[in-house]
Protein backbone atom coordinates (compact mmCIF):
# COMPACT_ATOMS: atom_id res chain seq x y z
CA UNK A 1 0.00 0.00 0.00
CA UNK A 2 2.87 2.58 -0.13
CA UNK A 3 5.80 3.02 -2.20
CA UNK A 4 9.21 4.79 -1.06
CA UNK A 5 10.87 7.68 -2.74
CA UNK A 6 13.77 9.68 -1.44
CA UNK A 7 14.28 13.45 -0.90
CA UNK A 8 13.98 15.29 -3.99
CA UNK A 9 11.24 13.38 -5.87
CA UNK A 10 7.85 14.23 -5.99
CA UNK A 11 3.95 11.93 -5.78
CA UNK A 12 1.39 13.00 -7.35
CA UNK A 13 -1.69 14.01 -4.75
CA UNK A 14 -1.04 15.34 -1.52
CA UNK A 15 1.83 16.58 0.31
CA UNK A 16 1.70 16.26 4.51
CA UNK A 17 4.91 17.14 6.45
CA UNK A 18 5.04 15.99 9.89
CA UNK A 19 6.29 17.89 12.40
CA UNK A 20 7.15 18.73 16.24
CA UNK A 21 9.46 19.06 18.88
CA UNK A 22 12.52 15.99 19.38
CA UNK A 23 10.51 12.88 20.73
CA UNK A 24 7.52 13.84 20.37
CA UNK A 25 6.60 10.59 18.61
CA UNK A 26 7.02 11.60 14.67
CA UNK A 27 8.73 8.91 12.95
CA UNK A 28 6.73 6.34 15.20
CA UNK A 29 3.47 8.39 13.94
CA UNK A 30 4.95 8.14 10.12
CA UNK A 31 5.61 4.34 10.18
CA UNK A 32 2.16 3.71 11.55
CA UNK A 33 0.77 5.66 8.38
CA UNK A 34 3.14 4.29 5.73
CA UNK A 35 3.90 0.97 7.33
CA UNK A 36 7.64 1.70 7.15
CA UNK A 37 10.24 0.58 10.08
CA UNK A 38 11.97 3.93 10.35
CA UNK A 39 14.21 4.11 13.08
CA UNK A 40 12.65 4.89 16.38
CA UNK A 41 14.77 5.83 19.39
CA UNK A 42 14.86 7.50 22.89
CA UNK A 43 18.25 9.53 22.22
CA UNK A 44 18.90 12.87 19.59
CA UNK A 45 19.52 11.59 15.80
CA UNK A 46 21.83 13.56 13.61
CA UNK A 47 19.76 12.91 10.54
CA UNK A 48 18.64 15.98 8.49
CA UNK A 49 17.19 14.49 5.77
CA UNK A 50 13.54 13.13 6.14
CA UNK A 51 11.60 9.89 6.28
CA UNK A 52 9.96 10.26 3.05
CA UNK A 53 6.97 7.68 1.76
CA UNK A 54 4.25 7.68 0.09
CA UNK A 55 0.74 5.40 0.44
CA UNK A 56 -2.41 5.23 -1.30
CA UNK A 57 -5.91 6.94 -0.21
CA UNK A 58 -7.98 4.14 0.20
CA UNK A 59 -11.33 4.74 -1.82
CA UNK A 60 -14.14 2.20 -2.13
CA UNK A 61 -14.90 4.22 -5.07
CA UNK A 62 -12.21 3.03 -6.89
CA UNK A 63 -12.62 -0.88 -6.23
CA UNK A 64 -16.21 -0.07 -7.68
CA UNK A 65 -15.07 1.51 -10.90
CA UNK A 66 -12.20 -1.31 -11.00
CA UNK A 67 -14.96 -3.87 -11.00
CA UNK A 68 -16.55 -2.12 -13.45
CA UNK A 69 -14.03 -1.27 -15.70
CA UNK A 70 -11.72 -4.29 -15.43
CA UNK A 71 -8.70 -1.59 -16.20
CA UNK A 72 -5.29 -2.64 -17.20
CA UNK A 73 -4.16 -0.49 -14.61
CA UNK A 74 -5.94 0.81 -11.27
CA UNK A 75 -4.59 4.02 -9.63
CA UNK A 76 -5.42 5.10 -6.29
CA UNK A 77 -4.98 9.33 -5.30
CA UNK A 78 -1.35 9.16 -2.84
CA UNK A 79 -0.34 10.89 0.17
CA UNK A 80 3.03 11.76 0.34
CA UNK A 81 4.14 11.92 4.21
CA UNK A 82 7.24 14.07 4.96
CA UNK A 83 8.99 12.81 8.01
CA UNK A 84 11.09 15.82 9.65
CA UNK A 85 13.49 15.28 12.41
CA UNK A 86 12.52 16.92 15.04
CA UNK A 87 13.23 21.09 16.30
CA UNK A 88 14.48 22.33 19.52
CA UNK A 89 12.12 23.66 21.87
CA UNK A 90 12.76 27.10 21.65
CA UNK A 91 15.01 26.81 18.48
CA UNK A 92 17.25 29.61 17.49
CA UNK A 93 15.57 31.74 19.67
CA UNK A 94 17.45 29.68 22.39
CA UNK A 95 20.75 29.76 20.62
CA UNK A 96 20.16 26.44 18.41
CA UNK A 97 20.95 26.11 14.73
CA UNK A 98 19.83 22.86 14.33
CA UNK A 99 16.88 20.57 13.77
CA UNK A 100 14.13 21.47 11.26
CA UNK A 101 13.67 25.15 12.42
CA UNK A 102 17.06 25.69 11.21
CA UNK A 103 17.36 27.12 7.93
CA UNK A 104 18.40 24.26 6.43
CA UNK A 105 15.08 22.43 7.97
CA UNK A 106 13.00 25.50 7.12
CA UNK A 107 13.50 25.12 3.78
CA UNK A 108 12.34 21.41 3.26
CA UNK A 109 9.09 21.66 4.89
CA UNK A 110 8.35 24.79 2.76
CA UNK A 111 7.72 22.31 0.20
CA UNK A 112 4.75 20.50 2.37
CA UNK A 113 0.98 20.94 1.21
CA UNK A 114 0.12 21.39 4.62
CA UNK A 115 1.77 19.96 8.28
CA UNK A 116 0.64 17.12 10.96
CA UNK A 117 1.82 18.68 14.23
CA UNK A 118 2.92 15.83 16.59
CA UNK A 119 2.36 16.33 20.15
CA UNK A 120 4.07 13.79 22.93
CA UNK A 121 0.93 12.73 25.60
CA UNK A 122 2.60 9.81 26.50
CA UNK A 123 4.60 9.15 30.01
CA UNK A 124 8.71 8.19 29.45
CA UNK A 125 10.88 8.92 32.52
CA UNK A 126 13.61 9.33 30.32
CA UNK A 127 12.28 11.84 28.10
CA UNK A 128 10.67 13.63 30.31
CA UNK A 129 13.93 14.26 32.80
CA UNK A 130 15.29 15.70 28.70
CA UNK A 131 12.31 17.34 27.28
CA UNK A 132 10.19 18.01 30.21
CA UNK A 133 6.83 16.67 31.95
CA UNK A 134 3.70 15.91 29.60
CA UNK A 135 2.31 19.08 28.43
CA UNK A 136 1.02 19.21 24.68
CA UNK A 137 -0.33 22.67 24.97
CA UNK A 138 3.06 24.21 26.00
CA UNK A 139 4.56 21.94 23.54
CA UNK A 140 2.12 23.88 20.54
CA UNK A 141 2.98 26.99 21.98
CA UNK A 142 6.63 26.26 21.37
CA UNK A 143 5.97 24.28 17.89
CA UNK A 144 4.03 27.82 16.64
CA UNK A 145 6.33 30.15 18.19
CA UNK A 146 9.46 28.52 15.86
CA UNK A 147 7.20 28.61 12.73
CA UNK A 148 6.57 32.10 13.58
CA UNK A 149 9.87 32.78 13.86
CA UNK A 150 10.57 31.79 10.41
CA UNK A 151 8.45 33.31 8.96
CA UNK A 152 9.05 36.71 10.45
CA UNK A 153 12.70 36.85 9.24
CA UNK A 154 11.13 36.26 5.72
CA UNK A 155 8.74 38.99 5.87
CA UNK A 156 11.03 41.23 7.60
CA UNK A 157 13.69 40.84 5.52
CA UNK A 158 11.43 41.33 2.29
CA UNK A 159 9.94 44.88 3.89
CA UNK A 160 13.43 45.86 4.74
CA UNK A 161 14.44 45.14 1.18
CA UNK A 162 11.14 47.19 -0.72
CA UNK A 163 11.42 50.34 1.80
CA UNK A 164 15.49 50.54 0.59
CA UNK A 165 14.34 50.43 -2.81
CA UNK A 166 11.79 52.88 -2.77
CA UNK A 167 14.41 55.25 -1.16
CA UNK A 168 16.17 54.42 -4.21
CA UNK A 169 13.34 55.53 -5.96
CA UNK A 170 12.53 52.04 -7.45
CA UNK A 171 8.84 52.76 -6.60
CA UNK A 172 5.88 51.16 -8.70
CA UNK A 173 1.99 50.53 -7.34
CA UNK A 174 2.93 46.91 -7.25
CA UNK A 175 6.18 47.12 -5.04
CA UNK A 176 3.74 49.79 -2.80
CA UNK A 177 1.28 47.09 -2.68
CA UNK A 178 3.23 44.48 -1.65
CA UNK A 179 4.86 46.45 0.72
CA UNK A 180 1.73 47.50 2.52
CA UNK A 181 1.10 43.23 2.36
CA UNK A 182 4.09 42.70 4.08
CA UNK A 183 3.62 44.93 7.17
CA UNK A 184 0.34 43.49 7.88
CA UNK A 185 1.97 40.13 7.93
CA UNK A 186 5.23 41.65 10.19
CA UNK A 187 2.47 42.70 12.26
CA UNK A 188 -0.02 39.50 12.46
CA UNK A 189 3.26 37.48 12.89
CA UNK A 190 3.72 40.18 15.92
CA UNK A 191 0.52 39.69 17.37
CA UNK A 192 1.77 35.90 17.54
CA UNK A 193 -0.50 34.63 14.63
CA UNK A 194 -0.45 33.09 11.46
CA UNK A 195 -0.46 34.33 7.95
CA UNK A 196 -3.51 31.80 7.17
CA UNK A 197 -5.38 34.05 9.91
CA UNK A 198 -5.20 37.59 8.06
CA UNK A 199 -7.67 38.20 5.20
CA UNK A 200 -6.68 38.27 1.81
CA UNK A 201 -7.65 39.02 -1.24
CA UNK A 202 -7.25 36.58 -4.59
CA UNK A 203 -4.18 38.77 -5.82
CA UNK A 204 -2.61 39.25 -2.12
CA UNK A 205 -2.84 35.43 -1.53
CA UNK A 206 -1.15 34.88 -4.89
CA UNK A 207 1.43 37.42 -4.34
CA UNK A 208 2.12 35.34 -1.01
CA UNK A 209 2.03 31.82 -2.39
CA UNK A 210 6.00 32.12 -3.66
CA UNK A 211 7.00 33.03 0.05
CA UNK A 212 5.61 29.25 0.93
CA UNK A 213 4.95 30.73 4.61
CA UNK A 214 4.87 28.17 7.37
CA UNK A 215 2.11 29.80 9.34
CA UNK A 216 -0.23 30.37 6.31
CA UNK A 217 -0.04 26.51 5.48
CA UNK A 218 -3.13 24.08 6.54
CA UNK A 219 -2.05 22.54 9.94
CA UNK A 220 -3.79 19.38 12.01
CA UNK A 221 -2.40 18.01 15.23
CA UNK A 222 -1.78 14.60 16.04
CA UNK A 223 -2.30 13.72 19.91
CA UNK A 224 0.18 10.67 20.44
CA UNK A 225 -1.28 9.62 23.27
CA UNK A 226 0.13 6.10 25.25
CA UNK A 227 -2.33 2.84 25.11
CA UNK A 228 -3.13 3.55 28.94
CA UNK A 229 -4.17 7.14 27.89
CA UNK A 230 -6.17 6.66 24.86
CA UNK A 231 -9.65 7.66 24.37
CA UNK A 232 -9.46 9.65 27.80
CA UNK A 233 -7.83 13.26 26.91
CA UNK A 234 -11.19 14.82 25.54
CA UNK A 235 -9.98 18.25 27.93
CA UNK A 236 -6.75 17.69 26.27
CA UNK A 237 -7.99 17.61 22.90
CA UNK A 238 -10.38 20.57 23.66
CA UNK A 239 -8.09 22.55 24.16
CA UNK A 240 -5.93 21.80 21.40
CA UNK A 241 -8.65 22.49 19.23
CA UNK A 242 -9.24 26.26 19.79
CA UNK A 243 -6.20 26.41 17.51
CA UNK A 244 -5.91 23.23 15.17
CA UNK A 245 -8.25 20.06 14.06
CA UNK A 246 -7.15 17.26 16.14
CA UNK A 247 -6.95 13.82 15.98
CA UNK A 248 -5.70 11.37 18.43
CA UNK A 249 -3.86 8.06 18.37
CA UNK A 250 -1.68 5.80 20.18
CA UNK A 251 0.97 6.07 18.58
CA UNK A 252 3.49 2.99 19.30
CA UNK A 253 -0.03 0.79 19.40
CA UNK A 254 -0.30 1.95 15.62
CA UNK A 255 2.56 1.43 14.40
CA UNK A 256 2.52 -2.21 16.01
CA UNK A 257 -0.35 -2.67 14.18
CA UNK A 258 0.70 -1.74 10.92
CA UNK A 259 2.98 -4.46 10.76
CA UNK A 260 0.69 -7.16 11.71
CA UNK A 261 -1.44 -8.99 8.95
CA UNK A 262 -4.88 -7.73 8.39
CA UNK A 263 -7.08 -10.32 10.03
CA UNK A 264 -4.44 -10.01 13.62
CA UNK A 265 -4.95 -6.08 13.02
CA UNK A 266 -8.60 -6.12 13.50
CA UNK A 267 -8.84 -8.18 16.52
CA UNK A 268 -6.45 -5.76 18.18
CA UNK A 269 -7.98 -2.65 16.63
CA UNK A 270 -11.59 -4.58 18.42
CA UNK A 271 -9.75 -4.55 21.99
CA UNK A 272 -8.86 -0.46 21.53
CA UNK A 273 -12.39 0.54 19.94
CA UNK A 274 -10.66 1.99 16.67
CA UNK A 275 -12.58 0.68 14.01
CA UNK A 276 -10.33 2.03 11.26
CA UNK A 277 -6.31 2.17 10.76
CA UNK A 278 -4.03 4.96 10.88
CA UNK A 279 -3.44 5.52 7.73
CA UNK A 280 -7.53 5.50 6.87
CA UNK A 281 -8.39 7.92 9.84
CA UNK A 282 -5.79 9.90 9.05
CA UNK A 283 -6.43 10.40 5.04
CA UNK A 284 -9.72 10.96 5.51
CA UNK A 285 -9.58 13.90 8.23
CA UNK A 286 -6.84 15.21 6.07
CA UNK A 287 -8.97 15.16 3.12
CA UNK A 288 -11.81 16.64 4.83
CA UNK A 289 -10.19 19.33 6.92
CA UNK A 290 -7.62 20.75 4.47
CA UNK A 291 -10.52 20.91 1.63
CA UNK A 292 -9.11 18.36 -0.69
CA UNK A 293 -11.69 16.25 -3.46
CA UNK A 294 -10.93 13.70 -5.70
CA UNK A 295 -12.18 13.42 -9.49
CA UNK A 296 -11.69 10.18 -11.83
CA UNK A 297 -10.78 9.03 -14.97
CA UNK A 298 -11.94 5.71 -16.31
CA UNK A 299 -11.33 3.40 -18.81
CA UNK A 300 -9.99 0.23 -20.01
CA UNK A 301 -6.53 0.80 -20.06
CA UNK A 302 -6.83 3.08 -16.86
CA UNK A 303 -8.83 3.79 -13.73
CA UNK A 304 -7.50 6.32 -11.73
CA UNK A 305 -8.00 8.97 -8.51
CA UNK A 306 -6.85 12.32 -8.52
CA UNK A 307 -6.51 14.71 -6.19
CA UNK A 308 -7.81 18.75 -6.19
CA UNK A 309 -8.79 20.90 -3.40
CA UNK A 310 -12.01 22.27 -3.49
CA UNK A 311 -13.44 25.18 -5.51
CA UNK A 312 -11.26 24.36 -8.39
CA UNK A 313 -12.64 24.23 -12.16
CA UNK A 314 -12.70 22.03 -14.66
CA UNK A 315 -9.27 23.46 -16.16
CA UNK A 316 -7.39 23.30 -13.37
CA UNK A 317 -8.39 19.69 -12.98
CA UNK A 318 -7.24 19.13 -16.59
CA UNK A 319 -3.86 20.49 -15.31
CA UNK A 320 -3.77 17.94 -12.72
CA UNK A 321 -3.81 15.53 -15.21
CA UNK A 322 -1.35 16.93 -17.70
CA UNK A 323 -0.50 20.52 -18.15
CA UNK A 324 -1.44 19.77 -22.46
CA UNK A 325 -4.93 19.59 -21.25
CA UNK A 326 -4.98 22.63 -19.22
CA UNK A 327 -3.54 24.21 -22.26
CA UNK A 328 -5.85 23.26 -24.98
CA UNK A 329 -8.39 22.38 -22.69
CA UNK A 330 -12.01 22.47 -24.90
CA UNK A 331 -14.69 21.16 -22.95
CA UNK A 332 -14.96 17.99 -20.15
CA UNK A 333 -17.04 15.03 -20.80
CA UNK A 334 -18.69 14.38 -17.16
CA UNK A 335 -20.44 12.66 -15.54
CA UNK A 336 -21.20 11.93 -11.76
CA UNK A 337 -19.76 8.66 -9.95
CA UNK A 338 -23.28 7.61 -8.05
CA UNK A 339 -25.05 8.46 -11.41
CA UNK A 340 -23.04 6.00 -12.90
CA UNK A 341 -23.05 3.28 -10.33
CA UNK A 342 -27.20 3.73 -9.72
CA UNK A 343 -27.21 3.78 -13.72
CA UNK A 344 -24.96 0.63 -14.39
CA UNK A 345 -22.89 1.60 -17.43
CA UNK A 346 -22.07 4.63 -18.99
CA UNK A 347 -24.35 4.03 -21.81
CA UNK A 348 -27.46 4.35 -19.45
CA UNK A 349 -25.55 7.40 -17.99
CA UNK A 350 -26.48 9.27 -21.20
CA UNK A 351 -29.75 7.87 -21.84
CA UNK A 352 -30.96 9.24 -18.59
CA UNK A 353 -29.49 12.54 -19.41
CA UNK A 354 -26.98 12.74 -16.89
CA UNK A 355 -23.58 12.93 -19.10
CA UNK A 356 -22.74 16.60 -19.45
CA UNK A 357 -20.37 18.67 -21.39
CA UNK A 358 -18.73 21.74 -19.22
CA UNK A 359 -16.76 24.48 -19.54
CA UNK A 360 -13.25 25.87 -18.36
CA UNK A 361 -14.72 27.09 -14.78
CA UNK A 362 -16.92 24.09 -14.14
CA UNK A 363 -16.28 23.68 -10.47
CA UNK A 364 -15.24 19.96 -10.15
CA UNK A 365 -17.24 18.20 -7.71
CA UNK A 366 -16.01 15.30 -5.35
CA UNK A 367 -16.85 12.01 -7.64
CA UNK A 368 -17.01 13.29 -10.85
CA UNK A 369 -15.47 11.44 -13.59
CA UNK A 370 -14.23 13.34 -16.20
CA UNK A 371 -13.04 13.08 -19.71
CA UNK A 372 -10.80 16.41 -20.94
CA UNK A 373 -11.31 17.29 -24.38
CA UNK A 374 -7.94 19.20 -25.84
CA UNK A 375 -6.16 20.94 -28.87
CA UNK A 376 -2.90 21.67 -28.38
């Protein structure tokens, strides 16, 4: 169910970097999703580089269209999970250069979709006489004071570099306007916020996108809560939630489990009350909560998820595809996946009227199945 790549290559689908302070339970969190047997240890690591894997997004959509289809090849939408080793509480702020708040760190998880903040709620003597009692509000605080950190020497350093050009009279309305940007984010990031929390026009948030802020992307928590503890932190998680979506697991239980066989799994799973793995609890909140869809393409040779966030048309879903068809894009053949599957065949699809043709700025819904019609 997942497939490994290595620092520098790219899945389709989305992109999740998880994150938090040292021992807070990250890598065991990532091999629970992916299934993996990265190492796992009490003690500091000198690794930079991340645990990198990515698995499929189960979709009992997909086995239906398979079935249907009989495809040469079925294709399920990917996560891509980021592993990062883990920051210093209190980072450079404290003196540190290292871990992932580090520039060198900084700059990896810019490339994340969005980031799975990992907070430690479970009970280790040794970790705790190192890191400190069990506290996974203070350790937020310090997880969202580092990424503001970051991002304030960005912002700062671009509003120190527009107000020295405009004294060298290298003034236009657009270096004005982004200048006037910037000091609202210098000041949210102030305030102690996040750039996702100021309100932005279409233009301002695509004048921000090439910054790749940490603060403006989507963020969920992960509780990793110990077996004992599991299930009983709804205060906790309360809490937590004034700030993030959360979602809790126990974390060394699920990564156990994700080595067993399928049939051992669910007894276990039975004896915690978790009905679903990891890796399917997690993809689905993720999907949910960070606004992502997924659209289809079918057909013998091919049956195949892909992933969009929500709100976006039918060209930019071409583009997903291939950037040809977002080029010549001409129209989309659609149709929806329950009309199909109450319909039986795409034959009867038409004949009831439900196959459409639509436009550039269709807005994709979740479940269509589309066919892109191009000239290029």
């Amino acid at each position: 169910m997942y497939k490994k790549l290595y620092p520098g290559h790219t899945a389709e689908g989305m992109n999740i970097g998880i994150i938090g302070l040292p021992k807070s339970g990250k890598t065991t969190i990532f091999n629970a999703l992916t299934g993996q047997e990265a190492e796992v240890a009490e003690y500091a690591s000198s690794k930079v580089e991340p645990n990198v894997a990515v698995v499929d997004v189960g979709d009992t959509r997909v086995d239906r269209l398979h079935e249907m289809y009989q495809p040469k090849k079925t294709i399920y939408a990917t996560i891509e999970f980021l592993d990062f080793v883990g920051g210093t509480a209190g980072g450079k702020s404290s003196g540190s250069e290292d871990g992932i708040f580090s520039g060198e760190g900084i700059s990896l998880i810019k490339n994340s979709d969005a980031l799975l903040l990992v907070l430690r709620n479970f009970a280790n003597a040794t970790l705790e006489q190192a890191h400190g009692a069990v506290d996974p509000t203070r350790d937020l605080e310090n997880v969202e004071s580092e990424l503001i950190l970051a991002d304030q020497v960005i912002a700062e350093r671009r509003v120190e570099r527009l107000e020295a050009d405009h004294k060298r009279g290298k003034k236009t309305s657009q270096s004005q306007a982004e200048l006037k940007l910037m000091q609202r984010v210098v000041a949210k990031l102030e305030e102690g916020g996040g750039v996702r929390e100021l309100e932005l026009t279409a233009d301002d948030a695509t004048l921000l996108k090439g910054f790749r802020f940490l603060t403006a992307k989507p963020a969920l928590i992960v509780l990793n809560s110990d077996e004992s503890s599991y299930g009983k932190n709804a205060e906790v998680v309360k809490q937590l939630e004034l700030r993030y979506p959360v979602i809790e697991f126990a974390g060394n239980f699920e990564m156990e489990l994700s080595r067993l066989e399928p049939e051992e799994a669910e007894a276990f799973m039975a004896d915690m009350g978790i009905t679903e793995s990891a890796r399917t609890r997690l993809t689905s909140f993720a999907y949910k909560l960070l606004g992502y869809i997924s659209f289809f393409t079918v057909g013998e040779d091919e049956v195949r998820a892909w992933t969009i966030r929500d709100g976006e048309n039918a060209q930019q879903a071409a583009g997903t595809i291939h950037t040809d068809l977002a080029k010549g894009f001409i129209r989309a053949e659609c149709f929806g996946y329950e009309d199909l599957l109450e319909a039986g065949s795409e034959k009867a699809v038409k004949s009831k009227g439900h196959f459409r043709l639509e436009g550039k700025e269709y807005r994709v819904k979740d479940g269509d199945i589309l066919n892109i019609r191009f000239n290029v």
